[in-house]
Protein backbone atom coordinates (compact mmCIF):
# COMPACT_ATOMS: atom_id res chain seq x y z
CA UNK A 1 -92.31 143.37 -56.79
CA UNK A 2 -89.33 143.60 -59.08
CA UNK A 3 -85.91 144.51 -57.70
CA UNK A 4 -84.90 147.81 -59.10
CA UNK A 5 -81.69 148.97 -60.39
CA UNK A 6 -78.97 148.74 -57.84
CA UNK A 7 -77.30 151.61 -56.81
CA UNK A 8 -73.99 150.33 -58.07
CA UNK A 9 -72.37 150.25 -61.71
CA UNK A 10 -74.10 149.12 -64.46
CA UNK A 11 -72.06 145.78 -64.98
CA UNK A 12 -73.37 145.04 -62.03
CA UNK A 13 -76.90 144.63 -63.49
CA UNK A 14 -75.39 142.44 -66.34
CA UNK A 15 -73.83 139.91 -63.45
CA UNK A 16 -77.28 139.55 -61.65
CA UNK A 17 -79.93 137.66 -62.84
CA UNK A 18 -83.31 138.35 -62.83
CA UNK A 19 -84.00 138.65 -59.26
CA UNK A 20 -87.89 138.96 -58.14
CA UNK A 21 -88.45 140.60 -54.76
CA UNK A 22 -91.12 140.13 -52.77
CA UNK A 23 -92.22 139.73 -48.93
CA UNK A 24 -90.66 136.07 -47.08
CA UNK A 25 -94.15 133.81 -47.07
CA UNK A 26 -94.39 130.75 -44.53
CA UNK A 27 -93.22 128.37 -47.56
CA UNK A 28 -89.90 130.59 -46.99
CA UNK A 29 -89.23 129.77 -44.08
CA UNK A 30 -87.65 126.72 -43.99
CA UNK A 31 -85.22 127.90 -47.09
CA UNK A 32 -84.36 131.22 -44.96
CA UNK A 33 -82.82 129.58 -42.10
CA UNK A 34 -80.59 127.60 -44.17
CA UNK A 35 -79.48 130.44 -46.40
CA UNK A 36 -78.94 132.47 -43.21
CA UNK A 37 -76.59 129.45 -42.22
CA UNK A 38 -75.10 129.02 -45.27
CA UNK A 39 -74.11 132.74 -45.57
CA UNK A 40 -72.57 132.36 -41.85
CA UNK A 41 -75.31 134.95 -40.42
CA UNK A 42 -76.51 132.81 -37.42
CA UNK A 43 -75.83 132.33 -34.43
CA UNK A 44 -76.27 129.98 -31.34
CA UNK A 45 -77.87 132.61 -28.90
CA UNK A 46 -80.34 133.98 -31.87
CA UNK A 47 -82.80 131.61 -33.08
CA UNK A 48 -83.48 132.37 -36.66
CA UNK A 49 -87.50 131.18 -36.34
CA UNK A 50 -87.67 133.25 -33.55
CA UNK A 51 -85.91 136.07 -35.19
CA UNK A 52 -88.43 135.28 -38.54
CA UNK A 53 -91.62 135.54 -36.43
CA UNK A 54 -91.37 138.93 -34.78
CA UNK A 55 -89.99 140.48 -38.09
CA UNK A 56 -93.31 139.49 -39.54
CA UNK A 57 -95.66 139.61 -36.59
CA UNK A 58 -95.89 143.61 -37.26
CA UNK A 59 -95.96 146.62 -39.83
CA UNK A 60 -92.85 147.82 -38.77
CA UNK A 61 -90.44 145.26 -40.08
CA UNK A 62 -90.53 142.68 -42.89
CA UNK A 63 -88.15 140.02 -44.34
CA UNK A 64 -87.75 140.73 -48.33
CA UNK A 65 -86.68 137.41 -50.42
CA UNK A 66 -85.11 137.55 -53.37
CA UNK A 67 -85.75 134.89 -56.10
CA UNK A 68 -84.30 133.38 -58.82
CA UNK A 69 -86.13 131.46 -61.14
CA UNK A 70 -88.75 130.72 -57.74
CA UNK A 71 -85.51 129.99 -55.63
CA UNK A 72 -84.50 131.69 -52.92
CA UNK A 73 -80.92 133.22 -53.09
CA UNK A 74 -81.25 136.09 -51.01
CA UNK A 75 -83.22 137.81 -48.04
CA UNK A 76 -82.73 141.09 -45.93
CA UNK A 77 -84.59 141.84 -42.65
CA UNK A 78 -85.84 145.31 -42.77
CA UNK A 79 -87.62 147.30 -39.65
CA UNK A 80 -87.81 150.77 -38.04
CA UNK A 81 -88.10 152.26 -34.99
CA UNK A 82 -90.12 155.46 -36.71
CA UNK A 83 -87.08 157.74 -36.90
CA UNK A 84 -84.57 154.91 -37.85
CA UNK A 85 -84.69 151.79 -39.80
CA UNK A 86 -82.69 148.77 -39.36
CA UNK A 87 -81.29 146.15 -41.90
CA UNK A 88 -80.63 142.58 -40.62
CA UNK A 89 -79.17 139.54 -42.21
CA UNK A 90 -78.95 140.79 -46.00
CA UNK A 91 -77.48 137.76 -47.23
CA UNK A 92 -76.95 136.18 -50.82
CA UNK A 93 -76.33 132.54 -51.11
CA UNK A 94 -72.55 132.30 -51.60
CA UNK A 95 -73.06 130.24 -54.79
CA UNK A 96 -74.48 133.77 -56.16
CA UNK A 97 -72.50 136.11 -54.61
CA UNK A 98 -70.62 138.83 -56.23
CA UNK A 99 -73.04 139.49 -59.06
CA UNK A 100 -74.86 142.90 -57.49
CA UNK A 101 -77.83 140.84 -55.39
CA UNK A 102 -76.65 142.41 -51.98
CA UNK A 103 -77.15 145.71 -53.66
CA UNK A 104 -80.57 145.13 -55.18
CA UNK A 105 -81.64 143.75 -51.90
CA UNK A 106 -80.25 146.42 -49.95
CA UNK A 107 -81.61 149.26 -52.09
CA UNK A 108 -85.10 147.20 -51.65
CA UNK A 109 -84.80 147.46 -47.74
CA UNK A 110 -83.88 151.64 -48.45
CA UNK A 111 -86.71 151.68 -50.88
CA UNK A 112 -89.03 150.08 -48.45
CA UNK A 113 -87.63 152.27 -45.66
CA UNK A 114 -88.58 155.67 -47.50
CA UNK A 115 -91.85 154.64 -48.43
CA UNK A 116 -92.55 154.90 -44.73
CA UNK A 117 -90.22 158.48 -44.93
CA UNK A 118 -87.68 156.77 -42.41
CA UNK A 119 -85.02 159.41 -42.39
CA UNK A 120 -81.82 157.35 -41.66
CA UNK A 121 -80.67 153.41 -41.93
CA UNK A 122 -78.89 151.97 -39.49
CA UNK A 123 -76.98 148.08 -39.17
CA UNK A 124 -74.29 146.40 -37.43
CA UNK A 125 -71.48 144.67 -38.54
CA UNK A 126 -68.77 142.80 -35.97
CA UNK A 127 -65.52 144.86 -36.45
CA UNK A 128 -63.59 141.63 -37.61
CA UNK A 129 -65.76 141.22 -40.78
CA UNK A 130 -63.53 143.15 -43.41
CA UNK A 131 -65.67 141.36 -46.31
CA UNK A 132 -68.89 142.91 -45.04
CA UNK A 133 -67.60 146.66 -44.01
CA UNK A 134 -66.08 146.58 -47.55
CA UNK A 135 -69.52 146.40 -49.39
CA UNK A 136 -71.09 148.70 -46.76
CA UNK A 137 -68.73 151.61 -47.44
CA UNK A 138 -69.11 150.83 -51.38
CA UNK A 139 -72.63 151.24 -50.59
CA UNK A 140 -72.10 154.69 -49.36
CA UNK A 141 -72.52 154.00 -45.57
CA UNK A 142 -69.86 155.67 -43.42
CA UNK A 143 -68.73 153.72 -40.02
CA UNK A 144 -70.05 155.91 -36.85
CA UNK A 145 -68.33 155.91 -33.48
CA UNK A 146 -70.87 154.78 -31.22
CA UNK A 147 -70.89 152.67 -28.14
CA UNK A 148 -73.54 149.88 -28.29
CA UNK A 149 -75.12 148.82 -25.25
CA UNK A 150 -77.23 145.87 -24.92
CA UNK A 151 -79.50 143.71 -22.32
CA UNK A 152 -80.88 140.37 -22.92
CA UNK A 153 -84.47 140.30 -22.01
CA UNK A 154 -84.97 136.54 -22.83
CA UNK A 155 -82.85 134.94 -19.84
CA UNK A 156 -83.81 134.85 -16.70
């Protein structure tokens, strides 16, 4: 599928290139992981394959990769719950940041997110990341209070 028009202002669309969207394939893989590295989204107690398998092992979540000229510059990890959807590690390469990809790709993940009618998106961001809650509140997200809780269910 074709990326749409983002969300944000039109000189935006002038800055990206043409960016084809379509669903991460097992070719993708390998390319994925090291854009997720290069973008700083990993980390040493999440294993990216891992992370890359259950997203596509079900209906309910899929990894979107956006192309340029058959190269892979960007991905987000999309999912719901069936009342609230989830975006994981949008990321652009940093070579072709700042041109409006991150907003193409994240109106794909809210695009694919209402075509299920999933009312509300949801992500995390760590609080230190000024970068990254900067283009979420351009985006029109507003920070919630919430406490997050969390149990590993992968150690023993």
């Amino acid at each position: 599928m074709t990326a749409p028009s983002p969300t944000a202002p039109s000189d935006l669309e002038a800055l990206a290139p043409d960016i084809a969207i379509g669903h991460a394939e097992d070719a993708d893989i390998p390319a994925l992981v090291a854009l997720w590295e290069r973008a700083g989204l990993t980390r040493p107690w999440n294993d990216p394959h891992a992370d890359i398998a259950l997203a596509r092992r079900g209906p309910h979540s899929t990894i979107l990769a956006g192309k340029a000229g058959g190269v892979l510059v960007a991905s987000v990890m999309v999912g719901h719950d069936g009342h609230r959807g989830w975006v994981y590690y949008l990321s652009v390469d940093p070579d072709h940041q700042r041109r409006g990809i991150g907003s193409i790709l994240l109106t794909a993940a809210e695009d694919w997110l209402r075509a299920r009618a999933v009312p509300k998106l949801m992500l995390l961001v760590r609080p230190d990341n000024a970068d990254v809650r900067a283009f979420y509140h351009a985006e029109g997200f507003v920070e919630e209070p919430r406490i997050v809780f969390s149990k590993r269910l992968d150690e023993k």
